[in-house]
Protein backbone atom coordinates (compact mmCIF):
# COMPACT_ATOMS: atom_id res chain seq x y z
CA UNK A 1 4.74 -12.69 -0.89
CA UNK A 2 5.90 -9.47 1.36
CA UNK A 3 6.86 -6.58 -0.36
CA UNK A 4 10.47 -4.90 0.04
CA UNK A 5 10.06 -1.91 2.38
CA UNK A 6 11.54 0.21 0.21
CA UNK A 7 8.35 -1.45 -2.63
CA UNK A 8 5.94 -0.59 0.20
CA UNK A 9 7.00 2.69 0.77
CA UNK A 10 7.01 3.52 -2.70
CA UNK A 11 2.64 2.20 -2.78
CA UNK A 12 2.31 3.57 -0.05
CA UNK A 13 3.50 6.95 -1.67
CA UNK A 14 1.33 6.16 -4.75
CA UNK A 15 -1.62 5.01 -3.03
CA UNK A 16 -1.84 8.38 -0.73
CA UNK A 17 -1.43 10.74 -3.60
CA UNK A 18 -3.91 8.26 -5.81
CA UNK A 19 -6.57 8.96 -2.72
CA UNK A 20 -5.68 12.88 -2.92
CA UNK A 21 -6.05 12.81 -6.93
CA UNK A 22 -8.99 10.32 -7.48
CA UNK A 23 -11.19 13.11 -4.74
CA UNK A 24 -11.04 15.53 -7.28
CA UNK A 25 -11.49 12.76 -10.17
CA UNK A 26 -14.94 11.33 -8.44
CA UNK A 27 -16.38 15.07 -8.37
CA UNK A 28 -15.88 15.36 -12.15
CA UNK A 29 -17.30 12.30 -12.67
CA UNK A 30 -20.36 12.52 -10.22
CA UNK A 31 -20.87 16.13 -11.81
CA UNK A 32 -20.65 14.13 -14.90
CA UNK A 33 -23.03 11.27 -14.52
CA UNK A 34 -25.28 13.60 -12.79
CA UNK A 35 -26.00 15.85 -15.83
CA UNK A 36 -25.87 13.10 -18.15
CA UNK A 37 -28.84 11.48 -15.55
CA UNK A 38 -30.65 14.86 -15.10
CA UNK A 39 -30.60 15.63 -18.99
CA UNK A 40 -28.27 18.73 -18.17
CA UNK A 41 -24.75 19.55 -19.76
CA UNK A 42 -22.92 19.24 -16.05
CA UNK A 43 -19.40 21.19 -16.05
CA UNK A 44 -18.21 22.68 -19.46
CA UNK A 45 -16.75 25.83 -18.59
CA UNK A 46 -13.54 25.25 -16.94
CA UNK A 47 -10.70 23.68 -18.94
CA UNK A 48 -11.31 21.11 -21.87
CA UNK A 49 -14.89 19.07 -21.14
CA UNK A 50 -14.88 20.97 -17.69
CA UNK A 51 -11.89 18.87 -16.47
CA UNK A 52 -10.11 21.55 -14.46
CA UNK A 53 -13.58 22.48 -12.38
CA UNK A 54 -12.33 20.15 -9.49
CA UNK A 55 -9.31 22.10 -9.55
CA UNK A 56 -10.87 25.32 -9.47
CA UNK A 57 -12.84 23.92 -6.44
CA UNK A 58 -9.88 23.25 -4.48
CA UNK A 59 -8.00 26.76 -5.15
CA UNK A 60 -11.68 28.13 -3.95
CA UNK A 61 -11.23 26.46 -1.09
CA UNK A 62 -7.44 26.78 -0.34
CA UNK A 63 -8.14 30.83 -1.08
CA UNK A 64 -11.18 31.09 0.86
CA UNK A 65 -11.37 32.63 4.65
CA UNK A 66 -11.52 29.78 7.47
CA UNK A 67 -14.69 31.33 10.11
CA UNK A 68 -14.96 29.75 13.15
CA UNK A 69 -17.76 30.46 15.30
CA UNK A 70 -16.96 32.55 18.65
CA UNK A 71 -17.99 29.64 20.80
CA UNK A 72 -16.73 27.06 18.89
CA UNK A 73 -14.41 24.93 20.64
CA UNK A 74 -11.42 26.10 18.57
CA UNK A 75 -9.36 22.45 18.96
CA UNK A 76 -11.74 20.43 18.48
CA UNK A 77 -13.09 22.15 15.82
CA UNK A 78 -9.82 21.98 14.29
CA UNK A 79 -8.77 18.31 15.24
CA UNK A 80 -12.39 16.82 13.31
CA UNK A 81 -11.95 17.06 9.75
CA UNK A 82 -7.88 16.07 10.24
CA UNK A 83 -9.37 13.10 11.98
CA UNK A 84 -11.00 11.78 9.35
CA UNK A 85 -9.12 12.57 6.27
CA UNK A 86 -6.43 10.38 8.24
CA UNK A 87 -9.03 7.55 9.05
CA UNK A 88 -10.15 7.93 5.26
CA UNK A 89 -6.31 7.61 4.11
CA UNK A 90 -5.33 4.66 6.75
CA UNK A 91 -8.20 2.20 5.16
CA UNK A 92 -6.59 2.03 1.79
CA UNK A 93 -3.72 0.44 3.45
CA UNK A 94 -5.47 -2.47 3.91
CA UNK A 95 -6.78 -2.54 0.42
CA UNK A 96 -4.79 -5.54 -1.80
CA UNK A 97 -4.41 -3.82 -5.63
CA UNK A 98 -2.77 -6.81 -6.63
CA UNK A 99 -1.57 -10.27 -5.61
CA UNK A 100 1.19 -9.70 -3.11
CA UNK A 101 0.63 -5.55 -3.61
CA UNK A 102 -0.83 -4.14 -0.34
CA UNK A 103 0.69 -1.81 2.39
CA UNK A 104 -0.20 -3.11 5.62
CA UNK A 105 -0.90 -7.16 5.03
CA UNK A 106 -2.03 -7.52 8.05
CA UNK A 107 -3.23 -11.40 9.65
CA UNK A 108 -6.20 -9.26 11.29
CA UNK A 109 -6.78 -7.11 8.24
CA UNK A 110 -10.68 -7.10 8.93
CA UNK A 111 -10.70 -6.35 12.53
CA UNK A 112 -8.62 -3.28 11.41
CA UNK A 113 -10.89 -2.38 8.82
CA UNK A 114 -14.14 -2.32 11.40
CA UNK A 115 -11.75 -0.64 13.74
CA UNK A 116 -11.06 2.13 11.15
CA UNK A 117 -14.82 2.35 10.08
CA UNK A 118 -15.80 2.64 14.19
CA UNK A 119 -13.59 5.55 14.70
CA UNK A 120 -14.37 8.10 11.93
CA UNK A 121 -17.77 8.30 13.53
CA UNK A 122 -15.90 10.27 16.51
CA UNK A 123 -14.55 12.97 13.82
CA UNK A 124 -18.23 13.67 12.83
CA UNK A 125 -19.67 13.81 16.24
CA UNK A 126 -16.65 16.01 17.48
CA UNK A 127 -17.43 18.13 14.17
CA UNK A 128 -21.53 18.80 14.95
CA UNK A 129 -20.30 19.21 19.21
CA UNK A 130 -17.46 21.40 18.55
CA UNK A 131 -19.23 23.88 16.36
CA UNK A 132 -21.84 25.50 19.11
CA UNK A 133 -24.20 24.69 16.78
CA UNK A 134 -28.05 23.19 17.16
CA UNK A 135 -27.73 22.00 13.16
CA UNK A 136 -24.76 21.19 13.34
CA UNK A 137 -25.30 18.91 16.37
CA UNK A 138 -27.76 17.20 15.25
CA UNK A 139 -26.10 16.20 12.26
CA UNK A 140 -23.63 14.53 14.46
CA UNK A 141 -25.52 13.10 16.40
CA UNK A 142 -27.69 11.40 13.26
CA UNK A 143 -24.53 10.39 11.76
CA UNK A 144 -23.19 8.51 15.03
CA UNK A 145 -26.67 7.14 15.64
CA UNK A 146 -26.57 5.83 11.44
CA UNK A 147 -23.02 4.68 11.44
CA UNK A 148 -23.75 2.47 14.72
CA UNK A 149 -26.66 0.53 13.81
CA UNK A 150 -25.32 0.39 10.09
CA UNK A 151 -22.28 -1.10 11.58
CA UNK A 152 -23.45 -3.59 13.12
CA UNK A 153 -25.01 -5.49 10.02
CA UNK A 154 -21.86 -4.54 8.20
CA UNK A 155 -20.00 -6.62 10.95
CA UNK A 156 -21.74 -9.60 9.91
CA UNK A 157 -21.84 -9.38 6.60
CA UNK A 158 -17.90 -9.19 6.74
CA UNK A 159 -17.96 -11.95 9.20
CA UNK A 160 -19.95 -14.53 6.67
CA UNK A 161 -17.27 -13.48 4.10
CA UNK A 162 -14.51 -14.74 7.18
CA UNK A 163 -15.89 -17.72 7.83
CA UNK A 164 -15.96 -18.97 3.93
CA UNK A 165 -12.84 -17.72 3.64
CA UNK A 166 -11.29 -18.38 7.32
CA UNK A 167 -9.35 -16.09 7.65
CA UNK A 168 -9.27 -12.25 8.62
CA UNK A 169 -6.40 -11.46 5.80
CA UNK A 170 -7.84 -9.56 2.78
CA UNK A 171 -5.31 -10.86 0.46
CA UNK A 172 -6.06 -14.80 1.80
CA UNK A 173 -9.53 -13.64 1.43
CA UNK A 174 -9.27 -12.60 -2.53
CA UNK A 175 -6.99 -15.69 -3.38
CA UNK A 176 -10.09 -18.18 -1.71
CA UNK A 177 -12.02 -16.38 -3.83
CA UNK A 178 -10.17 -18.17 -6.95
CA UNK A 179 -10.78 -21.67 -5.91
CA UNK A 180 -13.90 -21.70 -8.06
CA UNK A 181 -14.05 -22.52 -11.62
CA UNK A 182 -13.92 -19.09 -13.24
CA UNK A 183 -16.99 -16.78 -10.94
CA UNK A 184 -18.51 -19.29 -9.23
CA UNK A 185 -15.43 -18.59 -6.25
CA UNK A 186 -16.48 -15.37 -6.22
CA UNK A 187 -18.22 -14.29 -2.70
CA UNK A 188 -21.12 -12.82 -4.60
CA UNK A 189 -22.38 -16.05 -5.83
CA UNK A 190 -21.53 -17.66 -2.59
CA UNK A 191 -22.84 -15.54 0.06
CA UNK A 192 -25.53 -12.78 -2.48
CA UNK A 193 -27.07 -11.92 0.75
CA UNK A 194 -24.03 -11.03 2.93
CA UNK A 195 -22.82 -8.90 -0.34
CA UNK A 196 -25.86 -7.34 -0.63
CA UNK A 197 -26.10 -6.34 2.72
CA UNK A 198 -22.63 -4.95 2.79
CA UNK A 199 -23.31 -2.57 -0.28
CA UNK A 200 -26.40 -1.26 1.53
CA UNK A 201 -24.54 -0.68 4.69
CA UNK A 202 -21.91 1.32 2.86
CA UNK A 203 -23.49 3.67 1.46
CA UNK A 204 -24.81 3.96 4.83
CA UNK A 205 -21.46 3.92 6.37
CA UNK A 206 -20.01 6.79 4.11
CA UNK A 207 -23.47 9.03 4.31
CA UNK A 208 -24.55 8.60 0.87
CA UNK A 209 -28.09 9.03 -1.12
CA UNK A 210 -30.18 7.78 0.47
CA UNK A 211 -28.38 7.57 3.39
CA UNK A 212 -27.61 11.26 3.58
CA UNK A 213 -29.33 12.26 6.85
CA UNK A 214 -26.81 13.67 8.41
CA UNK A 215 -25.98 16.14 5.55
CA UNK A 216 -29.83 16.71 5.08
CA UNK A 217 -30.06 20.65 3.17
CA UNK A 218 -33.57 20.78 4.20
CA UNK A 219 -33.62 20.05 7.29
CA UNK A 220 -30.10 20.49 8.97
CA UNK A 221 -28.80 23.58 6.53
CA UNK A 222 -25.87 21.12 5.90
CA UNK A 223 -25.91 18.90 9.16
CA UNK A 224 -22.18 18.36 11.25
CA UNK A 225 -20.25 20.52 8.70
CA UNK A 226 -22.32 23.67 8.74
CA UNK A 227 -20.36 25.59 10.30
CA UNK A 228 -16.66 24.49 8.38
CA UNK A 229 -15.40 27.03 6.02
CA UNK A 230 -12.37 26.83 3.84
CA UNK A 231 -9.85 24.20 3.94
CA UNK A 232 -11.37 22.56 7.10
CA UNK A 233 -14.75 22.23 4.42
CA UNK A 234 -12.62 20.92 2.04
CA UNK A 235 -11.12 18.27 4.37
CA UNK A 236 -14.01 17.12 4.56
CA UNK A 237 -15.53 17.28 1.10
CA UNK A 238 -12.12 14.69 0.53
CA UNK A 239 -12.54 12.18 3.66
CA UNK A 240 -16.41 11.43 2.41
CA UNK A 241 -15.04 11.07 -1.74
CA UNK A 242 -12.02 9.22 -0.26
CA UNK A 243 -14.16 6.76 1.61
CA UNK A 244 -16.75 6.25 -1.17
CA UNK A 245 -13.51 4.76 -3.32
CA UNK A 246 -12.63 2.97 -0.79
CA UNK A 247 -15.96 1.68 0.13
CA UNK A 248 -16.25 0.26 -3.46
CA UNK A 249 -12.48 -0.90 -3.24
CA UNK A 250 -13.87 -3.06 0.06
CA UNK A 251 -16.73 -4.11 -2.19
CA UNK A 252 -15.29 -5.38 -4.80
CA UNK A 253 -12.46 -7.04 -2.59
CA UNK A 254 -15.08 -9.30 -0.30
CA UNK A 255 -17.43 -10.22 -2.84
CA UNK A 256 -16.12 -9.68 -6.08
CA UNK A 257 -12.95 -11.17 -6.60
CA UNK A 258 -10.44 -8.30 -5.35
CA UNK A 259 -7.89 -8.08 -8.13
CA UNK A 260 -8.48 -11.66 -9.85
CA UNK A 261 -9.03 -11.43 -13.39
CA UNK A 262 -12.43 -12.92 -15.18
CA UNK A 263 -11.54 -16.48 -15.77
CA UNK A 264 -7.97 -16.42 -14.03
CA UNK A 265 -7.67 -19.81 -13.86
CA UNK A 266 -8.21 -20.38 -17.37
CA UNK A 267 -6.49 -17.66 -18.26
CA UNK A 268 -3.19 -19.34 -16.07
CA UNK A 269 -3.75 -22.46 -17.45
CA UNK A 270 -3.80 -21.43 -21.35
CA UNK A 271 -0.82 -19.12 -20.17
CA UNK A 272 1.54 -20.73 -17.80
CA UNK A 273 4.24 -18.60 -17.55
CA UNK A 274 1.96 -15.34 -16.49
CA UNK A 275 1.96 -16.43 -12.78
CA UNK A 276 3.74 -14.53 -10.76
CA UNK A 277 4.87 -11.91 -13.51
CA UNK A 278 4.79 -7.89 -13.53
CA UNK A 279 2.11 -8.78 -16.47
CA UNK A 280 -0.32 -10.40 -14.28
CA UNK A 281 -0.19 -8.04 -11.50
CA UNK A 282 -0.88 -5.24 -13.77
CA UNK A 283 -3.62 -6.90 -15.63
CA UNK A 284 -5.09 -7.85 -11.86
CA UNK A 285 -4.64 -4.16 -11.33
CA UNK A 286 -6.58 -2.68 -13.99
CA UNK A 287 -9.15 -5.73 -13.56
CA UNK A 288 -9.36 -4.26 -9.98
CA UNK A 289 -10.02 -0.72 -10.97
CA UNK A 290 -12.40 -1.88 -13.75
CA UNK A 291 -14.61 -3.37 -11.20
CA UNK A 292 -14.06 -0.75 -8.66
CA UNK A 293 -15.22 2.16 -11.40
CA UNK A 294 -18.72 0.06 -11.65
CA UNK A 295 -19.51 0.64 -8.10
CA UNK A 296 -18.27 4.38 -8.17
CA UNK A 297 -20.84 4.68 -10.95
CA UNK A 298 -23.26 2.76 -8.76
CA UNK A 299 -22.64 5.22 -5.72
CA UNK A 300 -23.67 8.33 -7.95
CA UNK A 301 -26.90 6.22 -9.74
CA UNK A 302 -28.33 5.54 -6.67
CA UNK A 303 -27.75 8.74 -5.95
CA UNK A 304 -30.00 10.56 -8.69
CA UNK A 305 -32.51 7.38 -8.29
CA UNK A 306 -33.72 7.09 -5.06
CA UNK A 307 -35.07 10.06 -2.60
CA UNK A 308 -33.71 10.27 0.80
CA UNK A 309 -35.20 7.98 3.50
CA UNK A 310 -36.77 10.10 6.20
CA UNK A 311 -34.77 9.33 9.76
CA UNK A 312 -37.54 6.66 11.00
CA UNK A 313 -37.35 4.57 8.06
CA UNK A 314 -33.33 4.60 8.11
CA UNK A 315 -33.08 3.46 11.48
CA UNK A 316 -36.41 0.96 10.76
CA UNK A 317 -34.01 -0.46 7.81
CA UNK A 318 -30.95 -1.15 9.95
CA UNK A 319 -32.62 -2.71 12.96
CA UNK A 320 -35.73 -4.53 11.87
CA UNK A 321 -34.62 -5.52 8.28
CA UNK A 322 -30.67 -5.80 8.00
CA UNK A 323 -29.69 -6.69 11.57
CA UNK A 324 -31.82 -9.74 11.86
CA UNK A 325 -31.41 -10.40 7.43
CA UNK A 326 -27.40 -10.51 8.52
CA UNK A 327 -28.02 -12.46 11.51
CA UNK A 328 -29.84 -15.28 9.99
CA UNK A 329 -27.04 -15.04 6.89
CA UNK A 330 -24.30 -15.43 8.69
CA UNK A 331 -25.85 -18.11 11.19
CA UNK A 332 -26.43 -19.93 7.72
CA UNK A 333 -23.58 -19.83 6.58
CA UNK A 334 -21.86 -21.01 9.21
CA UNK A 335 -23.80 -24.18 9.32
CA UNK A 336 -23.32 -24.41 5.70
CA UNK A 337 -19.23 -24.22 5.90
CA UNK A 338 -19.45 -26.76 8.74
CA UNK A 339 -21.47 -28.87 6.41
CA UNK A 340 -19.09 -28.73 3.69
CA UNK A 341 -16.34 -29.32 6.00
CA UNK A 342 -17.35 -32.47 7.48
CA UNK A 343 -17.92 -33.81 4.31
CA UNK A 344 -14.41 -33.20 2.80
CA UNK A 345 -15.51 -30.50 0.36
């Protein structure tokens, strides 16, 4: 079902200003969950509970002086962080929040996704290049070195999920995912490997603990971004919180059932007239953002659990672990859909 444009216009509207808003939601809560981990209060002081502090963050920034060094390249210093706020912002186009509710329904909905994911990897490495800067430089060039070899295994976990599914289409890809009685449809308990690859490579992918070697404090004073100030900082303080919610949108939509609803088909069955209604898409909505709020929480734990990989071991991970783990995954099950095919099942 193809939504009116003047429907898809209006999610689209929602959707963009959701991304803005749920930036300065996911620093509350990682603030949050970060105290509560670290046995610390976290923010208390401005507003009710410390609800406003992501506000007061973005007037800081909005109010505070934009440097640029003198031998910065001033365009491309410029162009990088609006580069990937809109490559952050054009993936949750793809995203289906419920059945028949997506912007951009696309036939080749995963090739645009990789696509997406490929490019912001240029706004990074323009970022650390542009800045006349050795730290920030080398951040770049970490982060372009991570997000390739990451990708790669990311690729084919996504392309174990196409081949159960067969098709590219997210929203073709969710509804396969309700052919099985209750879970059991559910790309988690048919491919475990391919999702657990894919949540690895995301975290990866959006430069998150433990992943966060191209941000290292330590080492790189604050890697590709070092020498952002203002606004331009800010930019990109949102693309990285934009694509950790969409990262765990993605998750949740390949392995986890997208927007179906524990026990849909039960549920359907017991309740006929539900199918197809305003009810059921906003119960597949909230279902949707239920599961996506577990692997938010998930982004921060890991986080606050796990120490940062030094650069050796991260590329030792993606090449000699995940590469040939995904390989041998998605070689398997490809036999096994063939398999299942030629027996009528």
């Amino acid at each position: 079902m193809d939504l009116p444009l003047y429907l898809t216009a209006i999610v689209a509207f929602l959707v963009i200003n959701g991304m803005l808003l749920s930036a300065s939601v996911l620093v509350y809560v990682e603030r949050r969950v970060s105290g509560f981990i670290q046995n610390r209060p976290g923010p208390n002081r401005v507003g009710p509970v410390g609800l406003l502090q992501p506000f007061a963050d973005v007037l800081k920034f909005v109010l505070k002086e934009d440097v640029r060094p003198a031998a910065a390249n001033p365009f491309i210093h410029s162009l990088a962080p609006v580069l990937m706020v809109v490559i952050a912002m054009s993936t949750a186009a793809l995203i289906p929040f419920a059945e028949g509710v997506v912007i951009a329904d696309l036939d080749v909905g995963v090739l645009m996704l990789l696509a997406l994911t490929s490019i912001s990897v240029y706004g990074i490495t323009l970022a650390g290049w542009s800045s006349n800067s050795k730290y920030s430089l080398l951040g770049g060039l970490r982060s372009a070195a991570q997000m390739v070899s990451y990708e790669l295994s990311m690729g084919l976990a996504v392309i174990s999920v196409v081949l159960i599914a067969g098709s590219l289409n997210f929203m073709e890809i969710v509804e396969d995912q309700a052919s099985g009685a209750a879970l059991l449809g559910w790309n988690i308990i048919r491919n475990p490997i391919g999702c657990l690859i894919f949540i690895t490579t995301a975290f990866a992918e959006t430069n998150r603990a433990p992943f966060d070697l191209p941000e290292a404090e330590q080492e790189l004073v604050g890697g590709y971004h070092t020498e952002y100030s203002g606004m331009k900082f800010g930019m990109f303080f949102l693309a990285e919180y934009v694509n950790w919610f969409v990262a765990s949108f993605f998750i949740v939509t390949l392995f986890f059932g997208g927007y179906l609803i524990p026990f849909q088909p039960q549920l359907l069955a017991v309740f006929p007239g539900l199918e197809g209604s305003i009810l059921l898409g906003i119960l597949q909505f909230f279902a949707l953002m239920l599961k996506v709020s577990f692997f938010v929480f998930l982004f921060v734990w890991v986080r606050w659990t796990f120490p940062r990989f030094k650069y050796n071991q991260l590329m030792n991970i993606g090449w000699k672990y995940l590469l040939p783990i995904a390989l041998v995954n998605a070689l398997l099950v490809a036999v096994g859909v063939a398999v299942f095919q030629s027996i009528g099942l």
